[in-house]
C-alpha atoms as a PDB file:
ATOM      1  CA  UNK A   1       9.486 -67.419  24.189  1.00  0.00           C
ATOM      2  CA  UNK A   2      13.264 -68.194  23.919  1.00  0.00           C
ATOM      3  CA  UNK A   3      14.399 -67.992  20.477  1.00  0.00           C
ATOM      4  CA  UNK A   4      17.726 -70.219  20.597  1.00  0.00           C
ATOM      5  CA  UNK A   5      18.553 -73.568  21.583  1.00  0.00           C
ATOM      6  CA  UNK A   6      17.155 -73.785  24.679  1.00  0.00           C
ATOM      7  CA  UNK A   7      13.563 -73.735  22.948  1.00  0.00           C
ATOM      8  CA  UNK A   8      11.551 -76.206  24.176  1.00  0.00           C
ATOM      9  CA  UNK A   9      10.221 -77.264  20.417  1.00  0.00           C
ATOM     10  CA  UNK A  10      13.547 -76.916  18.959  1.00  0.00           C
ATOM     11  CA  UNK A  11      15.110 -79.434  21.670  1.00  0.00           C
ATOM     12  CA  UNK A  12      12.662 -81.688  21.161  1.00  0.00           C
ATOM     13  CA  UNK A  13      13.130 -81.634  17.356  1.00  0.00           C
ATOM     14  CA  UNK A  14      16.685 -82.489  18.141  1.00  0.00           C
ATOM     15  CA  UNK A  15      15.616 -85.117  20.415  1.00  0.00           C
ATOM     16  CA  UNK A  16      13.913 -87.104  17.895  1.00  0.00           C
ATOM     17  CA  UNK A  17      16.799 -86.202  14.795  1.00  0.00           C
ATOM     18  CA  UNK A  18      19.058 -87.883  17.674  1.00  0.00           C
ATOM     19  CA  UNK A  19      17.314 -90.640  18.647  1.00  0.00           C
ATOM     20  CA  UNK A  20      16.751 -91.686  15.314  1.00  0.00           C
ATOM     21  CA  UNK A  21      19.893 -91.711  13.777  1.00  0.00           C
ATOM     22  CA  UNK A  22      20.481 -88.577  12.284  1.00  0.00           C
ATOM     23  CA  UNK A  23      23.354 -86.644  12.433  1.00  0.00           C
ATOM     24  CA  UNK A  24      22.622 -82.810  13.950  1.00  0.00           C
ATOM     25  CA  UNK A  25      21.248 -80.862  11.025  1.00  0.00           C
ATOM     26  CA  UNK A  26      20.104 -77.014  11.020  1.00  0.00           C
ATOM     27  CA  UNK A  27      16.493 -75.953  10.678  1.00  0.00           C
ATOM     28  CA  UNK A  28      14.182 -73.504  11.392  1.00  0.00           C
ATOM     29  CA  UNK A  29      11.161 -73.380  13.113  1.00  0.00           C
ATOM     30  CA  UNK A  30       7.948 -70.914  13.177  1.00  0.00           C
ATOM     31  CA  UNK A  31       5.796 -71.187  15.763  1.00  0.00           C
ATOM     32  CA  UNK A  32       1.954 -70.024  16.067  1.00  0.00           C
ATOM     33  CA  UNK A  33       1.310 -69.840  20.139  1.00  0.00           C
ATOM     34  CA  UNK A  34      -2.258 -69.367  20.849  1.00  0.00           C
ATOM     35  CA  UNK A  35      -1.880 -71.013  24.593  1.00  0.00           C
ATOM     36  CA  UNK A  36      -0.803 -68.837  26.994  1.00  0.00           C
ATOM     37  CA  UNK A  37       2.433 -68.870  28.631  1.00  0.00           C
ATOM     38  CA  UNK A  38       3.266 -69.573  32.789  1.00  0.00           C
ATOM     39  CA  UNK A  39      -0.703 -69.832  32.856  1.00  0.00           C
ATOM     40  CA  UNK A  40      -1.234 -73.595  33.950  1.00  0.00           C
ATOM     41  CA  UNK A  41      -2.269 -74.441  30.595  1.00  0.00           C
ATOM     42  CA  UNK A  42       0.190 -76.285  28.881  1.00  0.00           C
ATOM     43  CA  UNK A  43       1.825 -74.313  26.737  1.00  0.00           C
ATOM     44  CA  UNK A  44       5.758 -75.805  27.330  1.00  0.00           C
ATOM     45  CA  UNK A  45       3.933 -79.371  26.575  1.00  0.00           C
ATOM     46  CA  UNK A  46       2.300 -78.213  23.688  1.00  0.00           C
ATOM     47  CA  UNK A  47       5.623 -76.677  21.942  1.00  0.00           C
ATOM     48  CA  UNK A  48       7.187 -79.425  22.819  1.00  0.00           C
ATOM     49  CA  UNK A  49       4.904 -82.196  21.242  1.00  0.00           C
ATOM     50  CA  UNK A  50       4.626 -79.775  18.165  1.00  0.00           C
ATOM     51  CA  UNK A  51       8.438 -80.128  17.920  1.00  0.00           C
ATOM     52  CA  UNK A  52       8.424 -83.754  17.941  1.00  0.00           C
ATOM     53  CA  UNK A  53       5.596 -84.451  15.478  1.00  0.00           C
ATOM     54  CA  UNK A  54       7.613 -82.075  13.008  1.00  0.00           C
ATOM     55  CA  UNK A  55      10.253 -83.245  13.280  1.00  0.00           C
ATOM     56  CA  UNK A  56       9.539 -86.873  13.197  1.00  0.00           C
ATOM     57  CA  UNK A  57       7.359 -86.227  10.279  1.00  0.00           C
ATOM     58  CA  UNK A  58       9.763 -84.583   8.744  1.00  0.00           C
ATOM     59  CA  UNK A  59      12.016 -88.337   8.837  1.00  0.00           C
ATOM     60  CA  UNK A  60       9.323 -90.493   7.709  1.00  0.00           C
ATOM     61  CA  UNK A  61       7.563 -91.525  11.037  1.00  0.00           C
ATOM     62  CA  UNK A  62      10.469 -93.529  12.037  1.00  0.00           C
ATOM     63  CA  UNK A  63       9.148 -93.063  16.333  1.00  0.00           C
ATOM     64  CA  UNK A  64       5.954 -94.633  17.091  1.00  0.00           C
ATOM     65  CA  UNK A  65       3.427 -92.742  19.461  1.00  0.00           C
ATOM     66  CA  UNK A  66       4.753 -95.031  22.388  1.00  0.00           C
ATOM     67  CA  UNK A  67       8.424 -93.684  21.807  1.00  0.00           C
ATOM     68  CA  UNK A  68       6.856 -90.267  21.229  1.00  0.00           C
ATOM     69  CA  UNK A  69       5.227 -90.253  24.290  1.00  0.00           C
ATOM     70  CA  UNK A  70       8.284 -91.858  26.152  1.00  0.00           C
ATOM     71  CA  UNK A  71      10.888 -89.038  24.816  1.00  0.00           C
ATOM     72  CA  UNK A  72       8.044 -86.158  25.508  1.00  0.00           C
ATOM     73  CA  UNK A  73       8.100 -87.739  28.826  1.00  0.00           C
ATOM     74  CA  UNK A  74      11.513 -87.375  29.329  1.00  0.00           C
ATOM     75  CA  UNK A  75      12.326 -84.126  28.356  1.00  0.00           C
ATOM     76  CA  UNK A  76       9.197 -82.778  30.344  1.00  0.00           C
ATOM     77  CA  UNK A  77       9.514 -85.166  33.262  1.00  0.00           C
ATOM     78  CA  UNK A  78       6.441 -86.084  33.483  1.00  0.00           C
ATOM     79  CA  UNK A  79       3.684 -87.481  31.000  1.00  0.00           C
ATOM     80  CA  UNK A  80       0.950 -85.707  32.569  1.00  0.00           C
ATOM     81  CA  UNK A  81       0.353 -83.028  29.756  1.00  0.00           C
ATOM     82  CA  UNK A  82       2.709 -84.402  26.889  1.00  0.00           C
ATOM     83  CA  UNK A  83       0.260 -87.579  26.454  1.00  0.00           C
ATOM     84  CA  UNK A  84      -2.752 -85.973  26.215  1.00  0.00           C
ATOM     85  CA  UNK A  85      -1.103 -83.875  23.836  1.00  0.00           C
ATOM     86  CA  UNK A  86      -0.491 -86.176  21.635  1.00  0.00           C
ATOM     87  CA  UNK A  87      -3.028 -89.124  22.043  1.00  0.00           C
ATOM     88  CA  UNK A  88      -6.242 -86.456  23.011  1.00  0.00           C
ATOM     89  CA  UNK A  89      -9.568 -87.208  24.743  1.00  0.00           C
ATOM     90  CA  UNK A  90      -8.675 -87.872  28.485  1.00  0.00           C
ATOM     91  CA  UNK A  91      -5.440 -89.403  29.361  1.00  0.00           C
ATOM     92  CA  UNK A  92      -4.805 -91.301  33.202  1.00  0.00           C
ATOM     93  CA  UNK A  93      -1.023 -91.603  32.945  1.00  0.00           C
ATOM     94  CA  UNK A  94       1.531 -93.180  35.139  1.00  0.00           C
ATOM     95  CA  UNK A  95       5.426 -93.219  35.117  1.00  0.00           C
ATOM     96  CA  UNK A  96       6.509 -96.166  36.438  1.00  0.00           C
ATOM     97  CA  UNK A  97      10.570 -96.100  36.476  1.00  0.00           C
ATOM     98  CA  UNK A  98      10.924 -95.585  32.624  1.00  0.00           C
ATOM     99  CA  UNK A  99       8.134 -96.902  31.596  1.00  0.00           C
ATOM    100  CA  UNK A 100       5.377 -94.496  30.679  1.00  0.00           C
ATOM    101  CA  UNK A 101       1.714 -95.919  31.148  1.00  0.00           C
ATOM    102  CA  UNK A 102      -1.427 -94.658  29.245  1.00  0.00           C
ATOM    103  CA  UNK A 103      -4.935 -95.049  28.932  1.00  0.00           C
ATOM    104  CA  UNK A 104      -7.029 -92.913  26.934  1.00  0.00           C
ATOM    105  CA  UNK A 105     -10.987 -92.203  27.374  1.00  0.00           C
ATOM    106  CA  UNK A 106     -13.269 -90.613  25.745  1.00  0.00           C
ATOM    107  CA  UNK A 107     -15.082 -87.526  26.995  1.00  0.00           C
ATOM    108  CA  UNK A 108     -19.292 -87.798  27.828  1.00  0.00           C
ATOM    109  CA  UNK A 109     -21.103 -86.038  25.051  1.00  0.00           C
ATOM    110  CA  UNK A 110     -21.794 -82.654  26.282  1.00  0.00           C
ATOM    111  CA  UNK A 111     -18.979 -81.668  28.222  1.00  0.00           C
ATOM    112  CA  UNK A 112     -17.602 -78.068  27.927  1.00  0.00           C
ATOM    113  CA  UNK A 113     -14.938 -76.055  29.746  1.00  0.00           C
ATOM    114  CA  UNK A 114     -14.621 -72.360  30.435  1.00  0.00           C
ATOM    115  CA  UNK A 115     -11.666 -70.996  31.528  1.00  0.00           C
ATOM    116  CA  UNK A 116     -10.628 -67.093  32.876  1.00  0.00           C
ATOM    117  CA  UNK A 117      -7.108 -66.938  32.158  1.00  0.00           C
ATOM    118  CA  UNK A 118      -5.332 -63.817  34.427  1.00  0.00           C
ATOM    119  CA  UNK A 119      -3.026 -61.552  32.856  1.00  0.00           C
ATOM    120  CA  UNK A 120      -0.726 -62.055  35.269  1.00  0.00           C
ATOM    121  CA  UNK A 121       1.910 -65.448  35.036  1.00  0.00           C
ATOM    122  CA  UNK A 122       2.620 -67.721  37.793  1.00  0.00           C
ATOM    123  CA  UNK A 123       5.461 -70.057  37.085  1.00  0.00           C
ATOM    124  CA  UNK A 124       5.592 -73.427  37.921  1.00  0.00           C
ATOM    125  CA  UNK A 125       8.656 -73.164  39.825  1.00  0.00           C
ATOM    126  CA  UNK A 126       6.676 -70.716  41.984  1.00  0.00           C
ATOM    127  CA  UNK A 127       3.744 -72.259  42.147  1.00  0.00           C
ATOM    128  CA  UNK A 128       4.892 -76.071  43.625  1.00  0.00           C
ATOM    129  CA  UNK A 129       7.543 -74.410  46.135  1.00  0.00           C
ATOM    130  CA  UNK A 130       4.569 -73.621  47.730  1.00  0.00           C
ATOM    131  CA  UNK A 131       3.327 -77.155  48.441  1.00  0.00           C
ATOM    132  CA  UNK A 132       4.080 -79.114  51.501  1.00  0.00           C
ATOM    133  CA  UNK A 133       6.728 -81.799  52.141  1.00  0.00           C
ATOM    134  CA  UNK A 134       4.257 -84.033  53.578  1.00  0.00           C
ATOM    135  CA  UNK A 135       0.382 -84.322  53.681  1.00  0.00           C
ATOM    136  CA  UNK A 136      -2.047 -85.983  56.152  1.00  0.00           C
ATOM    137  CA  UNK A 137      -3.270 -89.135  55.388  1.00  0.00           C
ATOM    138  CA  UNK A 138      -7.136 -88.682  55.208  1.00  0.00           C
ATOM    139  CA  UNK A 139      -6.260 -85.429  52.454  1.00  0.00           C
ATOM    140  CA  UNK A 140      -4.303 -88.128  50.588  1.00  0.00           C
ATOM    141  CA  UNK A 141      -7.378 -90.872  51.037  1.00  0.00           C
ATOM    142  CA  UNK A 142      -9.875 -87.754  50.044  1.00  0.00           C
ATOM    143  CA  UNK A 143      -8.123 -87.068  46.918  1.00  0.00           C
ATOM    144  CA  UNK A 144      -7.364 -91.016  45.542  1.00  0.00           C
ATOM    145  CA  UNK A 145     -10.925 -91.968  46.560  1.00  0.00           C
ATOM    146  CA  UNK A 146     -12.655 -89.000  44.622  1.00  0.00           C
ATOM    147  CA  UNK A 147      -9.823 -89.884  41.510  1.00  0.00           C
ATOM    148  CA  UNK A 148     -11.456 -92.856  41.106  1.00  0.00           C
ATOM    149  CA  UNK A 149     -14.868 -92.111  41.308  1.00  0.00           C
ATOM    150  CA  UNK A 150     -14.902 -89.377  38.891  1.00  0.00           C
ATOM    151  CA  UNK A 151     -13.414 -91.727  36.217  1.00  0.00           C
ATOM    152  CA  UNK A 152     -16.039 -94.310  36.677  1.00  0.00           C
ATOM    153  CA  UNK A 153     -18.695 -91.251  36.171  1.00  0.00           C
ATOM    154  CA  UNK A 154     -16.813 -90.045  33.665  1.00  0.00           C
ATOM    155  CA  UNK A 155     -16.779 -93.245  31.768  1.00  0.00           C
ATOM    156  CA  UNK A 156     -20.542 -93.669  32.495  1.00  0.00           C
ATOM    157  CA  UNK A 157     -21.226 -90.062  31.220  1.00  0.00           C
ATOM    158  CA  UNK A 158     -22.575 -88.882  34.320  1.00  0.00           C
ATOM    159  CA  UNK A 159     -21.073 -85.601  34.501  1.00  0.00           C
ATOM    160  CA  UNK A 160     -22.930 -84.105  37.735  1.00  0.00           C
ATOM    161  CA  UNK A 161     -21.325 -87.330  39.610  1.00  0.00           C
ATOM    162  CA  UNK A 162     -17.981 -86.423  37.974  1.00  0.00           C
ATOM    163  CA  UNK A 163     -18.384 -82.633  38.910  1.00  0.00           C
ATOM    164  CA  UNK A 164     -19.088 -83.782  42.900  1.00  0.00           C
ATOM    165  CA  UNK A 165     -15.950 -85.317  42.592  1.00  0.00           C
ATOM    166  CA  UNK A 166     -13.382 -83.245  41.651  1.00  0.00           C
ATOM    167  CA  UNK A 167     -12.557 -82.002  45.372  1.00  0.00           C
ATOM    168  CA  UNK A 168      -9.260 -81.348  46.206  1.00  0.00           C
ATOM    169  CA  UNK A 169      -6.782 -81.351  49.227  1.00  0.00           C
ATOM    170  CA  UNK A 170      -3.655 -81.738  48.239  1.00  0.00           C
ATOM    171  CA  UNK A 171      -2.695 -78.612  46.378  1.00  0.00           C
ATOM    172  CA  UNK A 172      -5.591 -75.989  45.681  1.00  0.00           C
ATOM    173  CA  UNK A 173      -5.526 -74.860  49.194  1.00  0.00           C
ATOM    174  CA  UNK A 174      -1.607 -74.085  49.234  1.00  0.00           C
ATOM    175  CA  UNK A 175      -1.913 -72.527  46.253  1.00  0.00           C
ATOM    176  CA  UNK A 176      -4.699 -70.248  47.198  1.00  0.00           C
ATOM    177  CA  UNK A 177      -2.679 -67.050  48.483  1.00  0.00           C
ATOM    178  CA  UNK A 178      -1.042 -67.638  44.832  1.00  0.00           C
ATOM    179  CA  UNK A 179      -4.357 -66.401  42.799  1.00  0.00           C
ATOM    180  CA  UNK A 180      -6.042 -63.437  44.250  1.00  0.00           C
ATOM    181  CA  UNK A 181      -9.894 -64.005  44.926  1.00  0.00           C
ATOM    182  CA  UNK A 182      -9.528 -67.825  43.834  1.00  0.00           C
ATOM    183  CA  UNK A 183     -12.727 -68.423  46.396  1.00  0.00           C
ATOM    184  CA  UNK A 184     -15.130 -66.127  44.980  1.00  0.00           C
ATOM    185  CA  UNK A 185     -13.945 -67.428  41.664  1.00  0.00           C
ATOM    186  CA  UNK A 186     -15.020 -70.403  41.980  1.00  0.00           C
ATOM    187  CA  UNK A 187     -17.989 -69.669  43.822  1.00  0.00           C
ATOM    188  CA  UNK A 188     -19.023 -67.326  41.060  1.00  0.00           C
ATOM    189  CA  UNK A 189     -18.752 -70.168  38.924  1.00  0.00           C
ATOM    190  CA  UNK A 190     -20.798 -73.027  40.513  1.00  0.00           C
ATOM    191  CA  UNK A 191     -23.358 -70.206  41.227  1.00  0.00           C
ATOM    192  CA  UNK A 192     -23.251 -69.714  37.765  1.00  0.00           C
ATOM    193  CA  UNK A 193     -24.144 -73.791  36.967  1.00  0.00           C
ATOM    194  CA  UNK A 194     -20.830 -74.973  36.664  1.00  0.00           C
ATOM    195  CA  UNK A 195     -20.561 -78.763  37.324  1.00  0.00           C
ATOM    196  CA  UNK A 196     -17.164 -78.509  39.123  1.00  0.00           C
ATOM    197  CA  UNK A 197     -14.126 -75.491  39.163  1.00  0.00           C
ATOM    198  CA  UNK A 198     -10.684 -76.535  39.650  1.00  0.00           C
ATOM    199  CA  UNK A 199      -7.378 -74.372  39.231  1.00  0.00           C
ATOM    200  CA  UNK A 200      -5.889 -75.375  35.395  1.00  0.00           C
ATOM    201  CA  UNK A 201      -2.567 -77.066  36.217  1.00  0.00           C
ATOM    202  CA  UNK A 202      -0.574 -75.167  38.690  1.00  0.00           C
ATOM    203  CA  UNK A 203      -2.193 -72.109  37.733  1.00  0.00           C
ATOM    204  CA  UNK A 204      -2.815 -69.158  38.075  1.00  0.00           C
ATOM    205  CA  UNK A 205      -6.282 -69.899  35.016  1.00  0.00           C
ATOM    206  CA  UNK A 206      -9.308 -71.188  36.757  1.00  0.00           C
ATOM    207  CA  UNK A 207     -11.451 -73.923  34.411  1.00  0.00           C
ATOM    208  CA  UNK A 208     -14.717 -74.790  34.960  1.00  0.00           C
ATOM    209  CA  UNK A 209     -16.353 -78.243  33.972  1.00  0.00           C
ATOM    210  CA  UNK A 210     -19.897 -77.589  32.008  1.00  0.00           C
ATOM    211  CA  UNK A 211     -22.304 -79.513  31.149  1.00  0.00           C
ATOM    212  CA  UNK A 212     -23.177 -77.941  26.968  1.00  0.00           C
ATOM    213  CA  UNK A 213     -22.689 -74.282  26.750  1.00  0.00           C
ATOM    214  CA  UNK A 214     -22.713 -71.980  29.557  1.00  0.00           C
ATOM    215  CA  UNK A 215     -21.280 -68.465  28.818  1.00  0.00           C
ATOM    216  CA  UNK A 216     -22.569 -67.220  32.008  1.00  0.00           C
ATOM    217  CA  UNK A 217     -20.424 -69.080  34.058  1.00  0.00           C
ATOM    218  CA  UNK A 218     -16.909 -67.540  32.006  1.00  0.00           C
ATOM    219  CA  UNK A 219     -18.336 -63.915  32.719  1.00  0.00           C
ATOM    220  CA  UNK A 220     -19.417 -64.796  36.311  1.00  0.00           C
ATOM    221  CA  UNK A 221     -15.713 -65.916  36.745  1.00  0.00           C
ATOM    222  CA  UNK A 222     -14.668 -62.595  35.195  1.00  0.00           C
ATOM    223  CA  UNK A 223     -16.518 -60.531  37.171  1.00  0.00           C
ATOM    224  CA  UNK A 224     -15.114 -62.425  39.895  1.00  0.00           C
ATOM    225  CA  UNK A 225     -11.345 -61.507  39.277  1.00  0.00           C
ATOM    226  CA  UNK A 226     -12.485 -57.853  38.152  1.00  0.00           C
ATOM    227  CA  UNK A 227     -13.397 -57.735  41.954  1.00  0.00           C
ATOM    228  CA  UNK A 228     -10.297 -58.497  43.223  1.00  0.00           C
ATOM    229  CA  UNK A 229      -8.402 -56.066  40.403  1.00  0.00           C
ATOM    230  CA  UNK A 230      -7.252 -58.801  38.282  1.00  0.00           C
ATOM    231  CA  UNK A 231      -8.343 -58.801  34.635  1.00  0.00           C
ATOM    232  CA  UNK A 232      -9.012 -61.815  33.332  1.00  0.00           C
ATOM    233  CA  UNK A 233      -9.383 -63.381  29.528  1.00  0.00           C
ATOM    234  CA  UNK A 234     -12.561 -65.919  29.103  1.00  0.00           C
ATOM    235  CA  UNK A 235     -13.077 -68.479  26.495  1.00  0.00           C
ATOM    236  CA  UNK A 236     -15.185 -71.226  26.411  1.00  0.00           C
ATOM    237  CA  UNK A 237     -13.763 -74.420  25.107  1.00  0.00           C
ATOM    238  CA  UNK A 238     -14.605 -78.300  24.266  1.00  0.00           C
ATOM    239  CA  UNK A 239     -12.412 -81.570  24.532  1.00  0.00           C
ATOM    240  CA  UNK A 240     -10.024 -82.235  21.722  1.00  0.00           C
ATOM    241  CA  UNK A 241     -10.243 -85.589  20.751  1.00  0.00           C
ATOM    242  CA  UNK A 242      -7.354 -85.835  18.010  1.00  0.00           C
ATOM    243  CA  UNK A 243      -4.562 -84.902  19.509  1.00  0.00           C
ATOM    244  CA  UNK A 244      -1.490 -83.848  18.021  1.00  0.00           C
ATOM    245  CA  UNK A 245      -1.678 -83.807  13.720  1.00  0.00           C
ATOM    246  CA  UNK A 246       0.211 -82.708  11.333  1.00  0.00           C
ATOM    247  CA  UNK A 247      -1.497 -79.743   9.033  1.00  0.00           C
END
């Protein structure tokens, strides 16, 4: 984790000292990581929301969540992780031009995740160079139709209809040569009872959607990447519904 200005929770810090008015000041910041890094888990969004909460706490409030959101947006490019970050639960988000769209939902009682995490790191960089220019047009109808039913089953708490959904065309199989034994990872998990297994962000962790606790789906995932020589970290984990708070 860079220690000087190009940190991405110090440079958001600045952000919001900037955009509310106040001349550049020094400061110091500790950080307590517990994500992962180049893992597909978040971790850049997470520093980065953590340095904008400080720092605007630190001011009084003077940003709203909507401006929070907006300047996470920017400096990420994207509000994909940074909302959730900050508003928890589910977040659908949308960039439209500037404007940063959000809708959060609540997750069905009952839903868990479990999640092997590699010990190896697969940037992003790395990881969407692989994708293709184009795709076909019934991949892109495959993945918008499932999208929307899975939120509707979401929403109605029926997570085996959510877990049915969650196929994917547009970027799982480009990325497969990326994680070795991805297949029998996630075959050892929906052997295992998981409702649905899906790469976490761009990778290289695999999550798997659970419906209450299931530790035998983590260690069937394990196993999995022990096959293929990769060790791999487990933990089983739940939704967050706060978001981002200040201790």
């Amino acid at each position: 984790i860079p220690r000087g200005p190009e940190n991405i929770a110090y440079r958001a810090a600045l952000s919001v000292f900037q955009k509310a008015g106040y001349p550049e000041t020094a400061f110091r910041i500790r950080m307590y990581n517990k994500i992962p890094v180049a893992r597909g888990l978040g971790s850049s969004a997470a520093a980065l929301v953590g340095g904008l909460i400080g720092a605007n706490t630190i001011l009084g409030n003077p940003l709203g969540q909507t401006e929070l959101i907006e300047l996470a947006t920017a400096i990420e490019g994207h509000p994909d992780n940074v909302a959730p970050a900050i508003l928890g639960a589910l977040v659908v988000s949308v960039k439209d031009n500037q404007q940063v769209y959000c809708q959060r939902l609540e997750p069905p009682p009952g839903l868990t995740m479990a999640i092997a995490i590699p010990q190896f790191t697969l940037s992003t960089r790395v990881s969407r160079s692989v994708l293709p220019t184009n795709v076909l047009f019934e991949d892109a109808v495959f993945n918008i139709s499932r999208v929307g039913m899975m939120l509707a089953a979401f929403q109605a708490g029926n997570l085996e209809l959510m877990g049915k959904m969650m196929g994917d065309r547009l970027h799982q199989p480009y990325r497969l040569p990326l994680v070795p034994g991805m297949n029998e990872v996630f075959a050892a998990a929906k052997d295992a009872g998981a409702l649905a297994v899906t790469l976490s962000g761009s990778g290289p962790t695999v999550i798997a959607f659970c419906k209450g606790s299931q530790p035998e789906v983590g260690l069937a995932m394990e196993a999995a990447f022990d096959h293929h020589g990769v060790k791999a970290t487990v933990r089983e984990l739940s939704p967050c519904l706060k978001g981002a708070i200040v201790l």
